[in-house]
N, C-alpha and C. Protein backbone atom coordinates (compact mmCIF):
# COMPACT_ATOMS: atom_id res chain seq x y z
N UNK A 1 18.94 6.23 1.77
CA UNK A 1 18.02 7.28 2.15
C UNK A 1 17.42 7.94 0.90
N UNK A 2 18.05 8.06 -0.28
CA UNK A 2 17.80 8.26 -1.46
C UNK A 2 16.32 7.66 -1.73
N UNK A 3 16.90 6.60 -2.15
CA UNK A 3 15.75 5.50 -2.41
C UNK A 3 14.33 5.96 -1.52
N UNK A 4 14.41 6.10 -0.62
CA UNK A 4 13.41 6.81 0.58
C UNK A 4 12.64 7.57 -0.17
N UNK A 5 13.34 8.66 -0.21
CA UNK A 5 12.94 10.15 -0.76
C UNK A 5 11.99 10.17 -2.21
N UNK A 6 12.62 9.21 -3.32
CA UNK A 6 12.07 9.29 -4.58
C UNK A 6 10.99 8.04 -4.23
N UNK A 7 10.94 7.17 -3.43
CA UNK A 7 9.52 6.50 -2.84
C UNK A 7 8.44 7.61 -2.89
N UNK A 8 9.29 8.12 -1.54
CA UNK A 8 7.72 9.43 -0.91
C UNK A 8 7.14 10.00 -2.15
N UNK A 9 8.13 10.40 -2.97
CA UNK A 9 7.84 11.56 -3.77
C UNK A 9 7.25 10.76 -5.13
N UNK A 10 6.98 9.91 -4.99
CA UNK A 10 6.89 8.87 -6.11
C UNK A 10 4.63 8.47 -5.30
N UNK A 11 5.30 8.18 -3.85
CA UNK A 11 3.67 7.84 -3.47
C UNK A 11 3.02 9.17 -3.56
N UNK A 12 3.55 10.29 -3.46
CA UNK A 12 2.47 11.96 -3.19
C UNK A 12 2.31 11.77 -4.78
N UNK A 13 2.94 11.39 -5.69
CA UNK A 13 2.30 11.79 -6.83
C UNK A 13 0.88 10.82 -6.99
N UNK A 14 1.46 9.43 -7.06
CA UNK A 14 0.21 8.93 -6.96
C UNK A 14 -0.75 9.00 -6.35
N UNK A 15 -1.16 9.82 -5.17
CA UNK A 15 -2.18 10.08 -4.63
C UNK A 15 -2.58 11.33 -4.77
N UNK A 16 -2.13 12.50 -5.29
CA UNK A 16 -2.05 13.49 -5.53
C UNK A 16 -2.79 13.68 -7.13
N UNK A 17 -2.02 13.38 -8.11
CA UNK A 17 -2.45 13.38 -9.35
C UNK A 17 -3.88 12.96 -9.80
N UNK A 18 -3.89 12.24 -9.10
CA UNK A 18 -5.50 11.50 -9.76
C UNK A 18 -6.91 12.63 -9.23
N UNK A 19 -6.57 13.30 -8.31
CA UNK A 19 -7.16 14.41 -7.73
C UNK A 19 -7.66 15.55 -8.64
N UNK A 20 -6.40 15.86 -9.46
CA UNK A 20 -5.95 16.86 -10.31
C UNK A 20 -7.07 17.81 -11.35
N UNK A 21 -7.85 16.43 -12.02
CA UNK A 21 -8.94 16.76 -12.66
C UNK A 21 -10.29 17.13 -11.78
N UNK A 22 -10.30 16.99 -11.00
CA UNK A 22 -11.51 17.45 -9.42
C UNK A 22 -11.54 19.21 -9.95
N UNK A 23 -10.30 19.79 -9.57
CA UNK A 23 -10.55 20.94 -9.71
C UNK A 23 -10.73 21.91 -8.56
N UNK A 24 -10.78 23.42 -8.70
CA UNK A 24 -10.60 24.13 -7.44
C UNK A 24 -11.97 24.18 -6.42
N UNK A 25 -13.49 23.89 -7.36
CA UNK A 25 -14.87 23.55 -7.06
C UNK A 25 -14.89 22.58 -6.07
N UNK A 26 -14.36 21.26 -6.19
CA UNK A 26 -14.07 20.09 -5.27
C UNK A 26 -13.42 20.42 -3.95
N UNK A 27 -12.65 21.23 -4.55
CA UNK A 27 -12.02 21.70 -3.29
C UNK A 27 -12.62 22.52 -2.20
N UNK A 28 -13.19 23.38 -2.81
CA UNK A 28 -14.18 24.30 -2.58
C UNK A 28 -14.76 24.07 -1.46
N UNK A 29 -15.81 23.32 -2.62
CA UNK A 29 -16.70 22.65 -1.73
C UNK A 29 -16.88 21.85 -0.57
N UNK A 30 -15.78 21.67 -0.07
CA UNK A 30 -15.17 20.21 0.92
C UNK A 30 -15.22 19.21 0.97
N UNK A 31 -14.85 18.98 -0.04
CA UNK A 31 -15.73 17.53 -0.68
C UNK A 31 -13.84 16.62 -0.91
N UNK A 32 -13.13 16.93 -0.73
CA UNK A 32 -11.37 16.72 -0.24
C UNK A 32 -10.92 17.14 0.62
N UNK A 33 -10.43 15.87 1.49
CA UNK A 33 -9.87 16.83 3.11
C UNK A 33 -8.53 16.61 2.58
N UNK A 34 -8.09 17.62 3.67
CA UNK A 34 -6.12 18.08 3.13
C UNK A 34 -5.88 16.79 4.03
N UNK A 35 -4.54 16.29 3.60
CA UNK A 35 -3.87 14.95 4.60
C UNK A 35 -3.45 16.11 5.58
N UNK A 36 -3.39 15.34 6.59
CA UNK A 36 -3.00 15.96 8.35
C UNK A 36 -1.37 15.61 8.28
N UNK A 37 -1.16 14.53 7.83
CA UNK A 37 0.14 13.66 8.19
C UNK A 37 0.52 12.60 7.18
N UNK A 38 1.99 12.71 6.39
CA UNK A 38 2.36 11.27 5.72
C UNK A 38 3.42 10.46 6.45
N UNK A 39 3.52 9.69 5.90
CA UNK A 39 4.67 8.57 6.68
C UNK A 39 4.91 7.68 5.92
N UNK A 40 6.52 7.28 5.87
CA UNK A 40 6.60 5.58 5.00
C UNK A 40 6.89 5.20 6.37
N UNK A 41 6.65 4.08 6.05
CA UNK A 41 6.89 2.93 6.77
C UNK A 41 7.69 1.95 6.48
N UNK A 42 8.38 1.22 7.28
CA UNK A 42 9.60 -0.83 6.71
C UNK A 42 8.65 -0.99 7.59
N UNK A 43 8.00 -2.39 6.78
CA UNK A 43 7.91 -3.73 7.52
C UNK A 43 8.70 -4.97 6.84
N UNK A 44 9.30 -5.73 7.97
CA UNK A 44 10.03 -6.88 6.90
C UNK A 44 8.77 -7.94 7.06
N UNK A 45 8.13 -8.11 6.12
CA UNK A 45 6.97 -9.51 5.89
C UNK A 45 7.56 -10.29 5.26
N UNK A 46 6.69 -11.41 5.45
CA UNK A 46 6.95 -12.80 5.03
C UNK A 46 5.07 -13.68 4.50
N UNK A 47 4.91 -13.27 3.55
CA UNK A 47 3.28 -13.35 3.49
C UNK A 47 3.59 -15.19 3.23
N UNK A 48 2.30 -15.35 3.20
CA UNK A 48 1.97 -17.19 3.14
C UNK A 48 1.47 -17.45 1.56
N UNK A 49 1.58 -18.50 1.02
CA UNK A 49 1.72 -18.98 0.19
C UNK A 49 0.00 -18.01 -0.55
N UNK A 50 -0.52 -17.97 -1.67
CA UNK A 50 -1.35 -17.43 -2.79
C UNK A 50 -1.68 -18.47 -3.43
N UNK A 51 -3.31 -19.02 -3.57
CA UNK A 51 -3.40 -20.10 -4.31
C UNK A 51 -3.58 -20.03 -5.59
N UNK A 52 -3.36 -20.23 -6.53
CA UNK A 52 -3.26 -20.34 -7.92
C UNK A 52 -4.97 -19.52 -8.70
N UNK A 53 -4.90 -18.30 -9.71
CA UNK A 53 -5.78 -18.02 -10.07
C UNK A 53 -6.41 -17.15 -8.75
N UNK A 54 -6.48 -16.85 -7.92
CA UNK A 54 -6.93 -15.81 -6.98
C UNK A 54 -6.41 -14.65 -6.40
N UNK A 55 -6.98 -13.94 -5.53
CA UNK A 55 -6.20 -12.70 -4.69
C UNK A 55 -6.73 -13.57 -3.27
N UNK A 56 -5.73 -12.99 -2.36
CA UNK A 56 -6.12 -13.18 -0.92
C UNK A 56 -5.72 -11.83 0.00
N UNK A 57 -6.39 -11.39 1.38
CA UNK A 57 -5.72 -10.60 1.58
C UNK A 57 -4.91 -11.64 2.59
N UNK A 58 -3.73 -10.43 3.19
CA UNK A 58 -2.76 -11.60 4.53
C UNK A 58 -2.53 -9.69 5.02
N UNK A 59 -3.16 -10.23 6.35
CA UNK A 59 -2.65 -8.91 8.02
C UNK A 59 -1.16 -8.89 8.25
N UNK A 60 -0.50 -7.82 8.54
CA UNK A 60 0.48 -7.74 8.98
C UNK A 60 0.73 -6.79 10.37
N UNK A 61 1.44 -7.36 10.87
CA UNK A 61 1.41 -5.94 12.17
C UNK A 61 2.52 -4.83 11.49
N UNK A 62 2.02 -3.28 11.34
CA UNK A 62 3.15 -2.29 11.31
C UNK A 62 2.35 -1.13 12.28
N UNK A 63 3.23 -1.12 13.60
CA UNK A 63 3.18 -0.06 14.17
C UNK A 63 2.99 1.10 13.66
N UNK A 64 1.77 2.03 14.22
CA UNK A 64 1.54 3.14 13.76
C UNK A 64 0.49 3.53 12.78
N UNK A 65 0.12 2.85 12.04
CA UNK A 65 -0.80 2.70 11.31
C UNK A 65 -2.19 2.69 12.22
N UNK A 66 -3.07 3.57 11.36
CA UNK A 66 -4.46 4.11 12.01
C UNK A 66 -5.64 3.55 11.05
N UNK A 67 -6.73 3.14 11.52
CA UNK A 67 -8.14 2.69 11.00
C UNK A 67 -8.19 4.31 9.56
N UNK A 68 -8.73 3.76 9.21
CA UNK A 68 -8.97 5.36 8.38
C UNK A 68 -7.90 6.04 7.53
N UNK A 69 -6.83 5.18 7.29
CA UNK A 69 -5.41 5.70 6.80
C UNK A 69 -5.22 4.99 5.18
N UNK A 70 -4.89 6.27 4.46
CA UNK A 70 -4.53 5.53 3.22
C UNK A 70 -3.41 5.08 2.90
N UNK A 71 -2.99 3.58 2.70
CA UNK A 71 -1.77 3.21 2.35
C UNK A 71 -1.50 2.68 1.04
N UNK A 72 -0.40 2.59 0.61
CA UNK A 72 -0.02 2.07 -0.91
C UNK A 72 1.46 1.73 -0.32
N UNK A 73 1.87 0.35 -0.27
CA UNK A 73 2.19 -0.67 -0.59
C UNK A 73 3.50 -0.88 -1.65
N UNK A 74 4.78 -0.97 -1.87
CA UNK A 74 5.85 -1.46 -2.70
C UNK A 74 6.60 -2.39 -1.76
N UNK A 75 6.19 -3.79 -2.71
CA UNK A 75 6.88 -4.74 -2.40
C UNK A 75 8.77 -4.57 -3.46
N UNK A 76 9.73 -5.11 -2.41
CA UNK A 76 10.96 -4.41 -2.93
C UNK A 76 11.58 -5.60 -4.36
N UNK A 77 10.57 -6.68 -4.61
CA UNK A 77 10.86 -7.30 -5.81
C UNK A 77 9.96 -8.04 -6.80
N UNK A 78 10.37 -8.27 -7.68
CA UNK A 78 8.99 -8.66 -8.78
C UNK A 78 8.97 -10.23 -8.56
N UNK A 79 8.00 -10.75 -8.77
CA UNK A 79 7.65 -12.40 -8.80
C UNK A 79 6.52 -12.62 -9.74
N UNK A 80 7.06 -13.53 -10.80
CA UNK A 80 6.00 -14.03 -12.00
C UNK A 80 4.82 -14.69 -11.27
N UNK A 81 3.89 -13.74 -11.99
CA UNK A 81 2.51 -14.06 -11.77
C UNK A 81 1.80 -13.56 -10.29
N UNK A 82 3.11 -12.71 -9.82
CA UNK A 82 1.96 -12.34 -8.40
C UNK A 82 2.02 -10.99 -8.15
N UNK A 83 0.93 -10.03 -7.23
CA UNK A 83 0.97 -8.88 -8.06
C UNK A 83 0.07 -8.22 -6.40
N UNK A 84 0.39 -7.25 -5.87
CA UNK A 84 -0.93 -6.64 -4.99
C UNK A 84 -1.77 -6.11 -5.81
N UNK A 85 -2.70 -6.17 -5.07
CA UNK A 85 -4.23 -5.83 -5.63
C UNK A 85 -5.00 -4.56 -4.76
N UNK A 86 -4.48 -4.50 -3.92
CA UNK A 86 -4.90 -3.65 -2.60
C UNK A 86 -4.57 -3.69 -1.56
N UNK A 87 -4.32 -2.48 -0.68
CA UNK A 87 -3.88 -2.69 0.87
C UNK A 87 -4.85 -1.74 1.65
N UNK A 88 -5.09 -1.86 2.69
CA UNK A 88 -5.85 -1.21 3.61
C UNK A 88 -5.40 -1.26 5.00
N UNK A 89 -5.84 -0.36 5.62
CA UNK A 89 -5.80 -0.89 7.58
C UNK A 89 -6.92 -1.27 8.20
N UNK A 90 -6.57 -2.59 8.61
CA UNK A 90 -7.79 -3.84 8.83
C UNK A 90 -8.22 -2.92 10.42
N UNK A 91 -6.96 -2.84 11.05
CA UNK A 91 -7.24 -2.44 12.56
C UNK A 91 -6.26 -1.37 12.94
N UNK A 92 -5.98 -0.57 14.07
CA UNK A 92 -4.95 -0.28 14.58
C UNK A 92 -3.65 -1.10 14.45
N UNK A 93 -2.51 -0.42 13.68
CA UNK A 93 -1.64 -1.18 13.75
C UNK A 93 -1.69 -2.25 12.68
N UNK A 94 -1.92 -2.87 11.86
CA UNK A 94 -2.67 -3.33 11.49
C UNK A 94 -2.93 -3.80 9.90
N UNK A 95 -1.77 -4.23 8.99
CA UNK A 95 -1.57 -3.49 7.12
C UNK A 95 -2.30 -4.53 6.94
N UNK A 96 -3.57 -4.88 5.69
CA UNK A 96 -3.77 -5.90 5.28
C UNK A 96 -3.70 -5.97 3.90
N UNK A 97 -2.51 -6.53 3.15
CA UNK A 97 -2.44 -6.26 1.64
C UNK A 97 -2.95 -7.36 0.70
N UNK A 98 -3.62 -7.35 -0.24
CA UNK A 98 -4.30 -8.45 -1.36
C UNK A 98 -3.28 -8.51 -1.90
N UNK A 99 -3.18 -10.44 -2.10
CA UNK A 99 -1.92 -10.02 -3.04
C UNK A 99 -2.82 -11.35 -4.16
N UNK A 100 -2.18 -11.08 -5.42
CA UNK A 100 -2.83 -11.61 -6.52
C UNK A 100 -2.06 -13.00 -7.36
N UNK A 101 -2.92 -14.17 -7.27
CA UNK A 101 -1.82 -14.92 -8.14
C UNK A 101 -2.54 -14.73 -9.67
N UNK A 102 -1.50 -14.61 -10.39
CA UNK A 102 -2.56 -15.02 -11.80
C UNK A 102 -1.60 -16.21 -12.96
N UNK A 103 -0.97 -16.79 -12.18
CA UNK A 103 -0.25 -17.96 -12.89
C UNK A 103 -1.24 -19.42 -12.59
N UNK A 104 -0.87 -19.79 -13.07
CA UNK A 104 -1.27 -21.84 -13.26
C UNK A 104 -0.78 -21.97 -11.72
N UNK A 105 0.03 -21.83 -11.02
CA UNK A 105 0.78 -22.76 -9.91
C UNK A 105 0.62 -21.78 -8.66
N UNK A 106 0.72 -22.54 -7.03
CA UNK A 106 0.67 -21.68 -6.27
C UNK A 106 1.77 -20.59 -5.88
N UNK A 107 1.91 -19.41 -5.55
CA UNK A 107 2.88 -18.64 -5.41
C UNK A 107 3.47 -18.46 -3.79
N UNK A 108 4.48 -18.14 -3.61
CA UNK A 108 4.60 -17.75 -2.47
C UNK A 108 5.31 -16.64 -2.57
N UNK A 109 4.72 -15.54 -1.55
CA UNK A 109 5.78 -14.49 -1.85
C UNK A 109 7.30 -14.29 -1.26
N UNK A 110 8.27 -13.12 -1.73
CA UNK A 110 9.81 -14.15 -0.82
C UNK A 110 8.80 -13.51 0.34
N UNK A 111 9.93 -14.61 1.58
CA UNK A 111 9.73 -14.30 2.51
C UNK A 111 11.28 -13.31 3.04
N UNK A 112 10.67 -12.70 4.12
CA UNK A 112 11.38 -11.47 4.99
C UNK A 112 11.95 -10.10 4.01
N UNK A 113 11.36 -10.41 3.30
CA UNK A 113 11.52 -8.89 2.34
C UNK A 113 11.00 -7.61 3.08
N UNK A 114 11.59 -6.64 3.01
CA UNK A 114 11.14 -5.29 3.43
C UNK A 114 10.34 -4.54 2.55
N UNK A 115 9.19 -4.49 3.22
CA UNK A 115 8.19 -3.81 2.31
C UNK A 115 8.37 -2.12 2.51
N UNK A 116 8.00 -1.16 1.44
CA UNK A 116 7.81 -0.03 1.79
C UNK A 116 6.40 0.22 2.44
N UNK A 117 5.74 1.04 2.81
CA UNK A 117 4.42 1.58 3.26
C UNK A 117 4.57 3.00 2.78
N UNK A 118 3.73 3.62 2.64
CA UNK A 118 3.26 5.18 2.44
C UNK A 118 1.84 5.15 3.02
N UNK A 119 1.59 6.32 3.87
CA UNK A 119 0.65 5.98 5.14
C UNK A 119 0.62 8.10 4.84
N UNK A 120 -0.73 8.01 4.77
CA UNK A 120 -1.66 9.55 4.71
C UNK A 120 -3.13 9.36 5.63
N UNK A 121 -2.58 10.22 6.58
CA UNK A 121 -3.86 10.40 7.75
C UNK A 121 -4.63 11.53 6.82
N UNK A 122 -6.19 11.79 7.16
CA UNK A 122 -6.63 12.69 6.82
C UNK A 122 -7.37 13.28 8.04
């Protein structure tokens, strides 16, 4: 549950901080909506193989997840040469994460690993 906690508090910074330099004007102005709602999320995925030298994205189903939702993504282990690039919500329900090869050979990522999610409605 630990591990949990310094996640969350690990994703609010990263989405939080980069804000920082905006200022109280940005704010002001409404030009930043406050998040309504955060959430992590487990999904256990099993993505499909990454062809050599590219990104691809691959859909996953995780309940709960909304069109319009910002997510960020920790896969729970490292693999030479492969890397996310981006995640988004393709649909309701819905994670679609880029994942990146940048080695010579094709990658696969492990399979049935438990991914984290961090999920901010606005």
């Amino acid at each position: 549950m630990r591990s949990h906690r310094v996640a969350l508090v690990a994703a609010v910074l990263l989405v939080l901080l980069p804000f920082a330099w905006l200022g109280y004007d940005a704010v002001a102005q409404g030009t930043i909506k406050a998040a309504k709602q955060m959430a992590l999320y487990s999904a256990t995925l099993s993505p499909t193989v990454i062809a050599v030298s590219t990104s691809a994205e691959q859909t996953f189903s995780v309940p709960g997840l909304r069109v319009g939702d910002f997510v960020a993504v920790n896969k729970p282990t490292v693999q030479a040469g492969l890397g996310i690039c981006g995640a988004r919500v393709t649909a309701a329900n819905t994670l679609g994460i880029c994942f990146s090869n940048s080695s010579a050979s094709q990658v696969t990522p492990t399979a049935s690993q438990v991914y984290t999610i961090f999920g901010v409605r606005s």
